[in-house]
Protein backbone atom coordinates (compact mmCIF):
# COMPACT_ATOMS: atom_id res chain seq x y z
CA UNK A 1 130.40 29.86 121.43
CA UNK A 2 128.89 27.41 119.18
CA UNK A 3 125.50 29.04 118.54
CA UNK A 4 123.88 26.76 116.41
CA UNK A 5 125.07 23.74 118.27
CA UNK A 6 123.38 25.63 121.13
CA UNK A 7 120.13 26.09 119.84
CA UNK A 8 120.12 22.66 118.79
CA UNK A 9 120.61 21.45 122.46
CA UNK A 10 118.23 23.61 123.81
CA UNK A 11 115.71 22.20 121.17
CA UNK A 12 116.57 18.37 122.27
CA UNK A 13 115.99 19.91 125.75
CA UNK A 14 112.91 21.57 125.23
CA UNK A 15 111.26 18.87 123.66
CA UNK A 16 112.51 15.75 124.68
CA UNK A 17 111.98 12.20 122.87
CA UNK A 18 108.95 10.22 123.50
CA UNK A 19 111.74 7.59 125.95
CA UNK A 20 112.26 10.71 128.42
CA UNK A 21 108.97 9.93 130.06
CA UNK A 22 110.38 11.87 132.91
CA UNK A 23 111.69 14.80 131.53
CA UNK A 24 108.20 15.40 130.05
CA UNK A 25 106.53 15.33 132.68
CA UNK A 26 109.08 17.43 134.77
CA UNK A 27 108.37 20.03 132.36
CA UNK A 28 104.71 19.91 132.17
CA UNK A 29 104.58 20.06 136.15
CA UNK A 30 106.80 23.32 135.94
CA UNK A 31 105.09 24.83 133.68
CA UNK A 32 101.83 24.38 135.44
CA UNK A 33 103.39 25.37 139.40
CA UNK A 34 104.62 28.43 137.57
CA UNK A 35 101.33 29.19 135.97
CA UNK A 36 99.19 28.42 139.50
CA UNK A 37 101.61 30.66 141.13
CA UNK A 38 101.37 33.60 138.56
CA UNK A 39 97.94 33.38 137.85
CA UNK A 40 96.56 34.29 141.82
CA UNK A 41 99.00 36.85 141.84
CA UNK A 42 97.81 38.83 139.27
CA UNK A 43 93.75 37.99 140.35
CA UNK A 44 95.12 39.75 144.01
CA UNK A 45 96.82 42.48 141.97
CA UNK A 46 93.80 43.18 140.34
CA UNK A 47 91.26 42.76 143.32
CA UNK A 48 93.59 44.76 145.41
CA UNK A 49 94.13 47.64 142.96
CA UNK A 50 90.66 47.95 141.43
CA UNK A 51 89.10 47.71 145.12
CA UNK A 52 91.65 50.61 146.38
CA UNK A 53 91.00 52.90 143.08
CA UNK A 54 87.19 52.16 143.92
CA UNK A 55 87.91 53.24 147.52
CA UNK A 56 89.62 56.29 146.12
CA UNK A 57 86.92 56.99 143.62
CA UNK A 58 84.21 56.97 146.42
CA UNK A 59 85.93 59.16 148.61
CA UNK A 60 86.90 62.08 145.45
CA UNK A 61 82.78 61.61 144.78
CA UNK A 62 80.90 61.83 147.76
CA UNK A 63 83.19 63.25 150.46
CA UNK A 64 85.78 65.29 149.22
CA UNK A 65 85.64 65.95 145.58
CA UNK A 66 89.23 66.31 143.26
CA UNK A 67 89.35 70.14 144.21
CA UNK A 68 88.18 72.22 147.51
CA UNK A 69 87.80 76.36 146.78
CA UNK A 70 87.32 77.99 149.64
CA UNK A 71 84.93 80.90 149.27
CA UNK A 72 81.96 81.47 150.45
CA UNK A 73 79.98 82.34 147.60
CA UNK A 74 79.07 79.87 144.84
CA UNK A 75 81.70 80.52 142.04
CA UNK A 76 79.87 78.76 138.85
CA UNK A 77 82.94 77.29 136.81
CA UNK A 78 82.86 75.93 133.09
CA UNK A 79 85.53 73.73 131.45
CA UNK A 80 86.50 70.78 129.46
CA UNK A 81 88.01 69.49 132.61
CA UNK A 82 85.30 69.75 134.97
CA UNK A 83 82.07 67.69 135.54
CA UNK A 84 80.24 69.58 138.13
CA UNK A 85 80.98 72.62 140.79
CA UNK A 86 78.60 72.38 143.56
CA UNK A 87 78.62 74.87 146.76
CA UNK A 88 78.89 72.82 149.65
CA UNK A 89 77.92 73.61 153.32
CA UNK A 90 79.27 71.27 155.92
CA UNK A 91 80.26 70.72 159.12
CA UNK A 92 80.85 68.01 162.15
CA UNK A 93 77.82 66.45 164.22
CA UNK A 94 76.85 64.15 166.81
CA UNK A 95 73.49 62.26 164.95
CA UNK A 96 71.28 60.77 167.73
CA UNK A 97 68.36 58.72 167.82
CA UNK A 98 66.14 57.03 170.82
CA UNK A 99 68.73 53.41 170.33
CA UNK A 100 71.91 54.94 169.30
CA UNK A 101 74.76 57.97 168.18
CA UNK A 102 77.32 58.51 165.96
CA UNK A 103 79.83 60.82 165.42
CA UNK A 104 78.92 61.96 161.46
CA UNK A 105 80.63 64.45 159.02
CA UNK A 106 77.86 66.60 157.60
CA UNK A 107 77.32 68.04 153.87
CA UNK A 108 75.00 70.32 152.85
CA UNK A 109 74.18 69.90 148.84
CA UNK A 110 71.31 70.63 146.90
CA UNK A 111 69.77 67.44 144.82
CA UNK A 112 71.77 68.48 141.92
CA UNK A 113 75.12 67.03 143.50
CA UNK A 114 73.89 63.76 142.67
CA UNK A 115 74.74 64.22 139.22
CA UNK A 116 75.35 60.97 137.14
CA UNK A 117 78.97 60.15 137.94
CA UNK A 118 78.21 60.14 141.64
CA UNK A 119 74.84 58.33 141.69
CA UNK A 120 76.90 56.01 140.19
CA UNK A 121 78.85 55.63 142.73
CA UNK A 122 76.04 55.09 145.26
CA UNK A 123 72.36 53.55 145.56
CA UNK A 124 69.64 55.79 146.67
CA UNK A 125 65.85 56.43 147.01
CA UNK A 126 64.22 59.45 145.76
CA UNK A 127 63.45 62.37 145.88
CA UNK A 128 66.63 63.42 147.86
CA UNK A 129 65.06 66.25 150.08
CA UNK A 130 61.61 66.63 151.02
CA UNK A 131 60.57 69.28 152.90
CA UNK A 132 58.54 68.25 155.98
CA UNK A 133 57.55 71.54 158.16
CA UNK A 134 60.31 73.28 159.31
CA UNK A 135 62.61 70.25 160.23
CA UNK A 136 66.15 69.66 158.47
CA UNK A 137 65.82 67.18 155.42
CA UNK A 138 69.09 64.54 155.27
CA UNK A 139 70.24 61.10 153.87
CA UNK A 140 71.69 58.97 155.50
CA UNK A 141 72.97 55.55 154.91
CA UNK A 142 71.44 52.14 155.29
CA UNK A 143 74.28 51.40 158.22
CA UNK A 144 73.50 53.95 159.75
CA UNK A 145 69.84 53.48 159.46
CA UNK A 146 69.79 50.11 160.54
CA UNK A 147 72.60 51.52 163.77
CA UNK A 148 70.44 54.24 164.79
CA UNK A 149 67.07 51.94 164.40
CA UNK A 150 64.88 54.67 161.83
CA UNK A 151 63.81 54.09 158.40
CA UNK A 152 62.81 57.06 156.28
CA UNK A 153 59.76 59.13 156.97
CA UNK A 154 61.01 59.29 160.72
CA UNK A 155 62.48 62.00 162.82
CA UNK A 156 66.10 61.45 164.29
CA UNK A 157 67.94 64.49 166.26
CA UNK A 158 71.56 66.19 165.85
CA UNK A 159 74.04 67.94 167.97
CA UNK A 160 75.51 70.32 165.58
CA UNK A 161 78.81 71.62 165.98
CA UNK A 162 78.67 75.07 164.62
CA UNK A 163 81.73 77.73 165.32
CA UNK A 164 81.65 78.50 168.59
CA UNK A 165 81.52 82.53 168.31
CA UNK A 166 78.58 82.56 166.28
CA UNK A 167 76.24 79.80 167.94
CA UNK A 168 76.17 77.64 170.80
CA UNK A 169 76.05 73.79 170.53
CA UNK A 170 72.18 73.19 170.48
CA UNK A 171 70.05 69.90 169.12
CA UNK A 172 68.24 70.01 165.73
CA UNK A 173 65.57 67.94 164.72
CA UNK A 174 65.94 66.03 160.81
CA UNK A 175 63.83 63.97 158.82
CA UNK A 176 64.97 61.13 156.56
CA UNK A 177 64.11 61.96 153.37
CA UNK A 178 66.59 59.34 151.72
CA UNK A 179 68.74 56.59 152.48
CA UNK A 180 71.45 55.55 150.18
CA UNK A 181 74.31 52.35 150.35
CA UNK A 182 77.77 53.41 148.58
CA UNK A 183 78.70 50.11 149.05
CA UNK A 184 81.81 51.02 151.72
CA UNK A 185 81.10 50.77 155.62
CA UNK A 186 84.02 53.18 156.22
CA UNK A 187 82.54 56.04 154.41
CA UNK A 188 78.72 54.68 154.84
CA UNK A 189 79.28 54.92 158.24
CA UNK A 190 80.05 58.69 159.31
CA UNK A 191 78.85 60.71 155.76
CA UNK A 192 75.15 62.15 156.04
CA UNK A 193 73.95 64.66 153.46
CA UNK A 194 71.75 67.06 154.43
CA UNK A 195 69.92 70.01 152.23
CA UNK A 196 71.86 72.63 152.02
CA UNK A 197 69.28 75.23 152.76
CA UNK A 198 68.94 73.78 156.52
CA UNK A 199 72.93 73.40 156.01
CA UNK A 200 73.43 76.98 156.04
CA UNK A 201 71.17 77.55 159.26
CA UNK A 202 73.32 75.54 161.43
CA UNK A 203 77.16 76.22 159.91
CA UNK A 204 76.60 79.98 159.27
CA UNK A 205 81.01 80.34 159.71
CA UNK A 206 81.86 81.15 156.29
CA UNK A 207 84.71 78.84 156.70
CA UNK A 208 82.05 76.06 156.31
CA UNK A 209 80.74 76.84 152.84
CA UNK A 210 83.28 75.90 149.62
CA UNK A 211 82.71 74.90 146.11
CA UNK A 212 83.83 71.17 145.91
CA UNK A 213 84.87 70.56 142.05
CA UNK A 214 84.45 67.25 140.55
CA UNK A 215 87.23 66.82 137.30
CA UNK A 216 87.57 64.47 134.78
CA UNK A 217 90.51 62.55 134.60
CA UNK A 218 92.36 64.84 132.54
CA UNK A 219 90.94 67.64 134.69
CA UNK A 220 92.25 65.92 137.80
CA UNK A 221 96.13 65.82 136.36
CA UNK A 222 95.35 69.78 135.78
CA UNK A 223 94.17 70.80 139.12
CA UNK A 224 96.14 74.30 139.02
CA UNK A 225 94.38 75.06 136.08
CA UNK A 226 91.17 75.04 137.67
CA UNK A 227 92.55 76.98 139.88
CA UNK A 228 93.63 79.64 138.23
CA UNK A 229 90.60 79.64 136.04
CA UNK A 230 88.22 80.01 139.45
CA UNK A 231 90.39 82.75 140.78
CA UNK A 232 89.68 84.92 137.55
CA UNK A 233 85.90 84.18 137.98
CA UNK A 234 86.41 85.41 141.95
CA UNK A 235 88.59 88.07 141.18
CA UNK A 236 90.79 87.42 144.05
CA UNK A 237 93.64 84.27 145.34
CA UNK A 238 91.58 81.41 147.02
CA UNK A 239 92.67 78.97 149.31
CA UNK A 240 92.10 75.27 148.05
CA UNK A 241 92.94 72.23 148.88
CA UNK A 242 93.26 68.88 146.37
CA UNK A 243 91.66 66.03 147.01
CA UNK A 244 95.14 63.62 148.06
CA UNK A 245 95.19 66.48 150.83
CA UNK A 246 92.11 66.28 152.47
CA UNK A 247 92.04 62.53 153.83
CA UNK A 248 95.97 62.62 153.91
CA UNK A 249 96.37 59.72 156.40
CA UNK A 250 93.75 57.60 154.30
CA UNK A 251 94.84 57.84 150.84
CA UNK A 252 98.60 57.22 152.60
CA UNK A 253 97.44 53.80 153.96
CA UNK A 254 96.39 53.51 150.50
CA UNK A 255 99.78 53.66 149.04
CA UNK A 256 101.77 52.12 151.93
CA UNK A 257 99.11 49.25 151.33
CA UNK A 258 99.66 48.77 147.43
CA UNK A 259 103.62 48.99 148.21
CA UNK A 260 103.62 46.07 151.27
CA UNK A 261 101.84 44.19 148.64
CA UNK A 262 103.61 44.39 145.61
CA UNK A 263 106.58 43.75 147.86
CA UNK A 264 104.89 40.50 149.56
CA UNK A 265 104.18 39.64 145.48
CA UNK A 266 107.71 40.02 144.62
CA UNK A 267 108.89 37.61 148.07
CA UNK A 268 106.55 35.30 146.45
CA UNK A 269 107.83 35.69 143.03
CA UNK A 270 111.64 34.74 144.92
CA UNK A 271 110.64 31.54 146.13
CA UNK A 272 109.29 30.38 142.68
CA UNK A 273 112.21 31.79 140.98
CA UNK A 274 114.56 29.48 143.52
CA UNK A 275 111.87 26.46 142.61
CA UNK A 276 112.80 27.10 138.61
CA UNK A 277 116.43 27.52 140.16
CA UNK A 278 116.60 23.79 141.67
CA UNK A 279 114.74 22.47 138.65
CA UNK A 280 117.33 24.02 136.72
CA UNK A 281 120.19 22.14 138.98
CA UNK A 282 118.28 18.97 138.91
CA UNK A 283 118.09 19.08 135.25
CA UNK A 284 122.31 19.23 135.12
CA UNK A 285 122.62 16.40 137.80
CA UNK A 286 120.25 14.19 135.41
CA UNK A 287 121.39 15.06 132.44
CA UNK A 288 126.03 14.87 133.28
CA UNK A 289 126.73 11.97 131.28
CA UNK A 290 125.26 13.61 128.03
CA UNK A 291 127.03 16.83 129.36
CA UNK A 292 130.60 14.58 129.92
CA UNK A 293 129.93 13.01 126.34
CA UNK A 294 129.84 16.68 124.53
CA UNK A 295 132.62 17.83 126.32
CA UNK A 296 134.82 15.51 125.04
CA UNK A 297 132.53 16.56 121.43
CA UNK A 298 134.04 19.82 121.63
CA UNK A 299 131.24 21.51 123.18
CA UNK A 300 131.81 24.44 126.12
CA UNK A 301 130.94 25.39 129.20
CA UNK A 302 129.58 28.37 127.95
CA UNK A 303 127.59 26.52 125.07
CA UNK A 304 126.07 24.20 127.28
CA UNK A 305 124.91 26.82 129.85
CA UNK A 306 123.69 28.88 126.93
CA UNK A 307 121.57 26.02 125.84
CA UNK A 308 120.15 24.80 128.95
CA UNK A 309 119.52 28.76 130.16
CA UNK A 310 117.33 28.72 127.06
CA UNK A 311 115.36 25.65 127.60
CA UNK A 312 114.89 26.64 131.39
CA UNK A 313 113.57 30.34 130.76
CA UNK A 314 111.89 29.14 127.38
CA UNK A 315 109.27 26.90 129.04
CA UNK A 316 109.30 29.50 132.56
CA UNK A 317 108.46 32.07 130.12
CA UNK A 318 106.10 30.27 128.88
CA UNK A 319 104.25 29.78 132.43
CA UNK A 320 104.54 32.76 133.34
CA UNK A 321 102.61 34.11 130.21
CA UNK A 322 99.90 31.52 130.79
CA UNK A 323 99.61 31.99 134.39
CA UNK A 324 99.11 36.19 134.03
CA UNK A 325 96.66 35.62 130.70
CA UNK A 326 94.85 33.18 133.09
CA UNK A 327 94.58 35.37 135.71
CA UNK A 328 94.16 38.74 134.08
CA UNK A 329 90.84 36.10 131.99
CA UNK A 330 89.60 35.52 135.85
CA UNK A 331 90.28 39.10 137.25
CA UNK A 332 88.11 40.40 134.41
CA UNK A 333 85.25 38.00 135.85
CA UNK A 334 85.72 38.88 139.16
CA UNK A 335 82.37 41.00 139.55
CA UNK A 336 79.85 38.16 139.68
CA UNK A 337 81.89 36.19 142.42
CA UNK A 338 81.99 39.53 144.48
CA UNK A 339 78.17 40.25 144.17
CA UNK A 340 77.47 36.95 145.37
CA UNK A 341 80.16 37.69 148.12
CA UNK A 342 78.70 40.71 149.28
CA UNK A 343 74.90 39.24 148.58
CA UNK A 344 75.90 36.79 151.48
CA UNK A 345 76.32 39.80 153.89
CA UNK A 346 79.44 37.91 155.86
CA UNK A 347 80.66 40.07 158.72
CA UNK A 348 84.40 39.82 157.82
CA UNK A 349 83.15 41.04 154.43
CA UNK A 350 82.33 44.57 155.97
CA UNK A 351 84.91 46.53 155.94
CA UNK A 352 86.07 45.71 152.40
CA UNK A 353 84.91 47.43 149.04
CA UNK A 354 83.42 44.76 146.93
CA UNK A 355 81.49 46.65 144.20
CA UNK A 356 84.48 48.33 142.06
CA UNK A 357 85.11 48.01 138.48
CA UNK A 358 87.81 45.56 137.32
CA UNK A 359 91.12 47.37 136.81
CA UNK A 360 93.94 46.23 134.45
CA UNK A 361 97.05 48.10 134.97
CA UNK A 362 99.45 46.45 132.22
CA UNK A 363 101.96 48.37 133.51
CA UNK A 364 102.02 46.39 137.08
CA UNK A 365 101.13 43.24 135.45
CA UNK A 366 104.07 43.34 132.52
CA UNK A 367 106.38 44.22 135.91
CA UNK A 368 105.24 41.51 137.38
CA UNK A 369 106.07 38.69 134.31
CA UNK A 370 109.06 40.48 134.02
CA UNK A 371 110.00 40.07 137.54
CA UNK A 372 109.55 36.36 137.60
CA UNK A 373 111.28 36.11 134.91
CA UNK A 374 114.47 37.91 135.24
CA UNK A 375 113.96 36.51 138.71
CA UNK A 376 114.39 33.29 137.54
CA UNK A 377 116.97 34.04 135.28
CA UNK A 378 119.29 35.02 138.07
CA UNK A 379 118.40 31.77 139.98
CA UNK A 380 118.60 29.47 136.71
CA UNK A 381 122.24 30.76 136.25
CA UNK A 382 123.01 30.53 139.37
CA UNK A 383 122.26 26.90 139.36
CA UNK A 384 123.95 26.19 135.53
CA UNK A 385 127.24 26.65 137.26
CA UNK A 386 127.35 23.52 138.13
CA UNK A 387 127.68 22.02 134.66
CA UNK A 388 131.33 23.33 134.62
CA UNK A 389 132.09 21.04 137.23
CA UNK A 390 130.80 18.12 135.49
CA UNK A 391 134.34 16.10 133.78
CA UNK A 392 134.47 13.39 131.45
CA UNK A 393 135.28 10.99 133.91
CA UNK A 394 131.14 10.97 134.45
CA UNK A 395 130.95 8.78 131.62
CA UNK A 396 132.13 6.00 133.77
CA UNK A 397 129.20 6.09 136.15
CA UNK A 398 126.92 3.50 135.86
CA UNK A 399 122.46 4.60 135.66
């Protein structure tokens, strides 16, 4: 193969004299349907993965934390990989008021749980837990607030669940001290926090009570050294459970959602990639009488492939890298649109996570170019076959 001569095609290719009107502008709209293809793609990568790691964020904070250690004494743990170890009281409920119930998931805590990395993750009026008489103190959510039609100061009752061989089902009476918004119906919905002093009157099982361990994120790819380092401070084996464990079905959907998508990405990514394919064939149909006319130069199949393969991929490439830097530029902005999205309160709004950070996995967006690209490459040579076909007697053919 005739390298130079090669490059020097793909050059005249590339960038076409100032008489192939059309040519220009065949390239210029390619380059800008690959860009408005890639660019979306990688905005709904990022919504989609920085609203499920928010999802997954809000459920290790307030519901589950990275690490469960069943015991029921406090066990006070210290590391590098930890943020906070709070005992935890909880239990299952039926929350009632005089307009409504609900079936909530109740968790005893002391004010201290809402440390800074979970008030973060959540809005909230203080104080947390007030004691009024001898009533239970809790805080609920705004949904639930504005379900169960009481605002805080007011009484609302529950039908606690307790274990059944130490206490019959009987109602409690609970003040709202608090009402906080996480910003996700799903988990606003059913999670009420209650002191955990009135906690431990209702779920007296010891099976109730466990110190839930927030880690950092080093901590949370070294789970079983937490482990081992709370069952030298109890002195015995614990049971525990991590936090992909607890809401196994949930984080599940999570990962089945993130693969149907990156697949339906990659479907997409096909289609363009045949789209750069056809261009690539329509480019050879336009272009056989030059083709003909270096054939009978001297020039190859193989050299002529190689040097419209490299115009092809050199301007796809080139969309494709505008399109993802145009898109990961908009991702990154995505915050303001999606306050002024959730400001709007829509109902089909409700069920989604708007308030995340914005997450830039390179990794997925890199595989993504790449795709498209090698993608395209497969299509694009596909298509190139053609120019073997083309014979000298194409030369005859009149424009």
């Amino acid at each position: 193969m005739n390298w130079s001569f090669g490059l020097w095609h793909a050059a005249h290719l590339l960038f076409p004299s100032k008489g192939s009107v059309y040519a220009r502008k065949r390239m210029r709209r390619v380059i800008l349907l690959i860009a408005l293809v890639m660019a979306p793609l990688v905005v709904a990568f990022m919504f989609t993965g920085g609203m499920i790691e928010g999802i997954t964020q809000k459920y290790i904070s307030l519901q589950d934390g990275h690490l469960q250690l069943y015991d029921s004494q406090p066990l006070e743990l210290n590391s590098d990989y930890i943020i906070s170890a709070d005992y935890v009281v909880g239990g299952q409920g039926i929350i009632y008021s005089r307009s409504a119930t609900s079936e909530v998931t109740i968790k005893g805590v002391d004010a201290s749980y809402f440390q800074t990395e979970r008030s973060a993750q959540l809005h909230y009026s203080t104080p947390v837990f007030t004691k009024t008489g001898s009533t239970a103190s809790v805080m609920i959510s705004r949904n639930l607030s504005e379900k169960l039609e009481v605002e805080k100061g007011q009484r609302l009752a529950f039908m606690v669940l307790p274990d059944s061989s130490k206490a019959v089902i009987r109602p409690v009476l609970a003040t709202v001290t608090s009402i906080y918004e996480s910003g996700y119906r799903e988990l606003d919905d059913h999670l009420v926090f209650m002191d955990r002093e009135d906690a431990q009157r209702y779920f007296v099982d010891p099976a109730k009570a466990y110190t839930e361990v927030l880690a950092t994120k080093e901590g949370a790819k070294n789970l079983p050294l937490i482990v081992e380092q709370a069952q030298k401070v109890a002195g015995k084996p614990l049971s525990y459970a991590s936090w992909d464990e607890f809401n196994q079905l949930v984080y599940q959907n999570f990962i089945t959602s993130k693969q149907v998508i990156f697949v339906v990405f990659i479907l997409i990514l096909i289609v363009a990639s045949v789209y750069v394919g056809s261009i690539a064939f329509e480019m050879v149909e336009d272009n056989k009488q030059e083709i003909a006319m270096l054939k009978i130069l001297g020039a190859t199949d193989a050299t002529l492939r190689f040097s419209f393969f490299t115009t092809i991929m050199g301007f796809t490439t080139t969309a494709v890298v505008v399109g993802a830097g145009c898109g990961v530029y908009i991702g990154s902005h995505l915050k303001g649109f999606l306050n002024w999205v959730s400001s709007l309160q829509l109902a089909a709004m409700e069920y989604y996570l708007l308030d995340f950070p914005t997450l830039i996995v390179w990794k997925d967006i890199l595989f993504l170019c790449a795709a498209m690209v090698l993608i395209s490459s497969i299509t694009t040579f596909g298509a190139l076959r053609r120019i073997q076909k083309v014979s000298a007697l194409e030369l005859l053919q009149q424009d």
